[in-house]
Protein backbone atom coordinates (compact mmCIF):
# COMPACT_ATOMS: atom_id res chain seq x y z
CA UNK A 1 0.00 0.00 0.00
CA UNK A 2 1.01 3.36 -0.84
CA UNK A 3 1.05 6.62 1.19
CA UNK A 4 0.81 10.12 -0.31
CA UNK A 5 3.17 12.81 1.29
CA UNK A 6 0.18 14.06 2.85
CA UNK A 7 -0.57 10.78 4.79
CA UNK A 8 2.97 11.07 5.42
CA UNK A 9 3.01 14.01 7.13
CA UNK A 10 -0.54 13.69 8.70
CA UNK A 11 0.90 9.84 10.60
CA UNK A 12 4.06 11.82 11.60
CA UNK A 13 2.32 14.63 12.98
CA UNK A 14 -0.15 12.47 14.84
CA UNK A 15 2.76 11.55 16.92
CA UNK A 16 4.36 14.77 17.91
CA UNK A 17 4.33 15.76 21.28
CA UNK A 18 5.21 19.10 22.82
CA UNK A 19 7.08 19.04 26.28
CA UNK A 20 5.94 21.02 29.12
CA UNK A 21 8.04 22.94 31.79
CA UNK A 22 8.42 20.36 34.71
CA UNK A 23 6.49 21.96 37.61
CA UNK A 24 8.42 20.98 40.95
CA UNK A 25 7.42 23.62 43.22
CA UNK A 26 4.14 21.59 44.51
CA UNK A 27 7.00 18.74 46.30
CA UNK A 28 7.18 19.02 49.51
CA UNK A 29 10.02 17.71 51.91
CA UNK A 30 8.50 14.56 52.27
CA UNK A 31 8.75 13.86 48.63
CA UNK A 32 11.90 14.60 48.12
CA UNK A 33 12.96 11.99 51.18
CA UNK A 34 10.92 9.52 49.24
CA UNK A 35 12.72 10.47 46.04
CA UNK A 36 15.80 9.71 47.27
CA UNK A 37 14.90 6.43 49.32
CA UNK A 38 14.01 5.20 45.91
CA UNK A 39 16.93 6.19 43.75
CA UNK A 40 18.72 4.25 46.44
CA UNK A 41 16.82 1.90 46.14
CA UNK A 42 17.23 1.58 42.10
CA UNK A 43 21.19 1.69 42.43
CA UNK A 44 21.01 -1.08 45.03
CA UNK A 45 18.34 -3.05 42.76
CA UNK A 46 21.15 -2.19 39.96
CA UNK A 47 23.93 -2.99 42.03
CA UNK A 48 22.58 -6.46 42.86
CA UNK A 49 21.35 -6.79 39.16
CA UNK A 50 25.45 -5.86 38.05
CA UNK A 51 27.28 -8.30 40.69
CA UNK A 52 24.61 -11.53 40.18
CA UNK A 53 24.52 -11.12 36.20
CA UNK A 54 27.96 -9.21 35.00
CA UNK A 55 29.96 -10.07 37.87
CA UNK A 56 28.54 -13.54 38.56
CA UNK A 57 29.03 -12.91 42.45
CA UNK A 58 26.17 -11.92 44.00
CA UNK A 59 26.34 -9.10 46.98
CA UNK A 60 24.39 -10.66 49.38
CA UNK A 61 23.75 -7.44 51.20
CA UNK A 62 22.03 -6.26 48.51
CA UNK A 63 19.14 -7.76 48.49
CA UNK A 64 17.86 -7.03 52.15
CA UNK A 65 19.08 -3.00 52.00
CA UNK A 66 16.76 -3.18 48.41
CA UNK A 67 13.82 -4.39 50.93
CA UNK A 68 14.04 -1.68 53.47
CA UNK A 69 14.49 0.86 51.14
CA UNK A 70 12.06 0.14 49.56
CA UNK A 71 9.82 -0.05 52.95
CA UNK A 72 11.20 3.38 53.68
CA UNK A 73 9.87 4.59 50.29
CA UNK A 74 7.05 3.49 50.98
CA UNK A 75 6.20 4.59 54.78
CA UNK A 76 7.77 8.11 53.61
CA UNK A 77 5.97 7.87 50.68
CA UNK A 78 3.18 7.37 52.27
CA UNK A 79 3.14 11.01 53.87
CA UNK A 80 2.78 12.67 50.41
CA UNK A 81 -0.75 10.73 49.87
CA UNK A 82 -1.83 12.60 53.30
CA UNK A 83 -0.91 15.90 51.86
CA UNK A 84 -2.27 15.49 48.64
CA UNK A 85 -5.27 13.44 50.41
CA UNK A 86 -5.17 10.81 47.94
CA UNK A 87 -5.83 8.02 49.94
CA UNK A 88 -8.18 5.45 49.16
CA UNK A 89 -11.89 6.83 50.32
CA UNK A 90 -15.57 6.34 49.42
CA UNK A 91 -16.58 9.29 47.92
CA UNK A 92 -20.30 7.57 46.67
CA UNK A 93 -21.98 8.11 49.73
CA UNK A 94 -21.13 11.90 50.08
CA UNK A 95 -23.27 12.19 46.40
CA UNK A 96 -26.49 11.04 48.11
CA UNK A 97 -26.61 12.15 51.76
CA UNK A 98 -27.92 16.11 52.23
CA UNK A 99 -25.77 18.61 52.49
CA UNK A 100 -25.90 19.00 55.83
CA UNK A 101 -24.64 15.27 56.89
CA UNK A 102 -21.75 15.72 54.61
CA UNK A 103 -20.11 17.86 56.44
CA UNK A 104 -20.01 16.31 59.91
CA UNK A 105 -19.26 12.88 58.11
CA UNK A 106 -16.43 14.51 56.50
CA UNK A 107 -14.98 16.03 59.65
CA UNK A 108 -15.58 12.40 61.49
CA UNK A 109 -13.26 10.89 58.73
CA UNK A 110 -10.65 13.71 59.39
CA UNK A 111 -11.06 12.60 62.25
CA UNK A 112 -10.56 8.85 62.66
CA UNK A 113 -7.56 9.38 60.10
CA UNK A 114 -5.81 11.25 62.57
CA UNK A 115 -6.73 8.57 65.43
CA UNK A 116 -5.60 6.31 63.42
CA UNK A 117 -1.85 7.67 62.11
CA UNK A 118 -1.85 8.43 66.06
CA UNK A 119 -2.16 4.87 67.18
CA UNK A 120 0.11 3.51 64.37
CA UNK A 121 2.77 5.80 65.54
CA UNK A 122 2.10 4.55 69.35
CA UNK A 123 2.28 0.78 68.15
CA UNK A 124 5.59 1.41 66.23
CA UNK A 125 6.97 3.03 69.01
CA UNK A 126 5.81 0.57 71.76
CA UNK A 127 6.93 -2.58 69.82
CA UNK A 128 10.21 -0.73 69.28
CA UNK A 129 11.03 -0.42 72.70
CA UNK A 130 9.54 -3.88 73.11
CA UNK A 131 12.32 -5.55 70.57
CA UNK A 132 14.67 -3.21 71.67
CA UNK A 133 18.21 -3.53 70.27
CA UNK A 134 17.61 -7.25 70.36
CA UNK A 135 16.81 -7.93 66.68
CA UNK A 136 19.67 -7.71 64.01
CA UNK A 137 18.92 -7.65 60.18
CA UNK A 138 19.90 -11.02 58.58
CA UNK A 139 23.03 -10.07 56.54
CA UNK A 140 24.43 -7.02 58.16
CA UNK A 141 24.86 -6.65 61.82
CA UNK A 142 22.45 -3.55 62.51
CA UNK A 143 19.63 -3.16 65.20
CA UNK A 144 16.43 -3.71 62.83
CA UNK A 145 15.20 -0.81 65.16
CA UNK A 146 16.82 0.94 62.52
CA UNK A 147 14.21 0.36 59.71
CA UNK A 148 11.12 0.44 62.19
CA UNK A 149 12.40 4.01 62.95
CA UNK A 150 11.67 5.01 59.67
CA UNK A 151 7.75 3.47 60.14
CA UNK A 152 7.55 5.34 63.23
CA UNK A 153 8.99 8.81 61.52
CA UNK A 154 6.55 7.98 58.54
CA UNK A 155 3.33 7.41 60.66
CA UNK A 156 4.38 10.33 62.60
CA UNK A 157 4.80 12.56 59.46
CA UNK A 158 1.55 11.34 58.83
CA UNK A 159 0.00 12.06 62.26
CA UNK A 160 0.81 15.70 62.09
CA UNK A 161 0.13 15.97 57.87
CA UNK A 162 -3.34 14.64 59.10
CA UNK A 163 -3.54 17.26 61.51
CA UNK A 164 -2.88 20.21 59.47
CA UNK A 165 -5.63 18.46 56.62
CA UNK A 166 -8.16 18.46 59.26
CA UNK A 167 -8.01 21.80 60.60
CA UNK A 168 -7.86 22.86 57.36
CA UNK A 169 -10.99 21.25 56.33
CA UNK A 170 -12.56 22.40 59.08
CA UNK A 171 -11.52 25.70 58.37
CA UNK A 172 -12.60 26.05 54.79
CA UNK A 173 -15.82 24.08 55.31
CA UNK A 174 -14.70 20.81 53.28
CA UNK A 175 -17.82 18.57 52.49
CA UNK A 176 -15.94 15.40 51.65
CA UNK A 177 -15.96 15.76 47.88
CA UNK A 178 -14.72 18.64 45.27
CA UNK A 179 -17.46 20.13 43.78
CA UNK A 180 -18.98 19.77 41.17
């Protein structure tokens, strides 16, 4: 089959994309933290990828650091989805109940999320002093206190993220949905 120019140009052109300017200012700390905890993660995963397959020597370490970084992504992660409140929710119900039930239920929600980030932070913190310095990682001989401090810093991020997002609902009169 046989194109004309024009069909040419028109199937090149379909797949021409302009760039836009990057727009980084919206980041906050916690992101960046994340950011990194993953890039360090991607140079271990690389690392360990190199010495197994190029090198055929494995670094044993590298397979355990590549786990808690990537659980410290995660639980700092985490943090950014309070912010951005982006966390799995129901946001049917808010559609059919009256106005004036959305509101309260919204502010209950606000609520329980901070009760909740609370008591995960309380939990960390009690089973860390619970294991103590007792527990060492598998391969390299470091309190695994070490990675649950990171869980405890994350849920405590996310404690006083969940704070601020509820007083600022409260303050701006949030309804549980954007409207429409």
């Amino acid at each position: 089959m046989r194109y004309t120019k024009l069909e040419k140009k028109a199937s090149i052109n379909a797949f021409h994309a302009e760039e836009e300017e990057a727009d980084l200012s919206d980041i906050t700390i916690e992101g960046w933290i994340a950011v990194g905890f993953f890039w360090l993660l991607g140079a271990t995963v690389f690392l360990q990828f190199f010495t197994r397959y190029v090198l055929n020597d494995s670094a044993a370490w590298t397979e355990e650091i590549a786990r808690y970084l990537l659980i410290s992504s995660v639980f700092i992660g985490m943090v950014v989805g309070v912010i951005k409140h982006n966390h799995i929710q129901v946001d049917f119900i808010y559609f059919f109940l009256p106005q004036f039930l959305t509101r309260p239920l919204s502010t209950l929600v606000d609520v329980l999320c901070f009760i909740f980030y609370g008591s995960c932070t309380w939990m960390t913190w009690l089973m860390m002093e619970k294991i103590g310095n007792n527990y060492q990682m598998t391969v390299i001989d470091l309190p695994m206190n070490i990675v649950y401090s990171v869980c405890l810093v994350g849920f405590a991020m996310c404690t006083f993220r969940s704070a601020q997002i509820t007083m600022k609902h409260w303050r701006t009169g949030y309804v549980g949905i954007k409207a429409y």
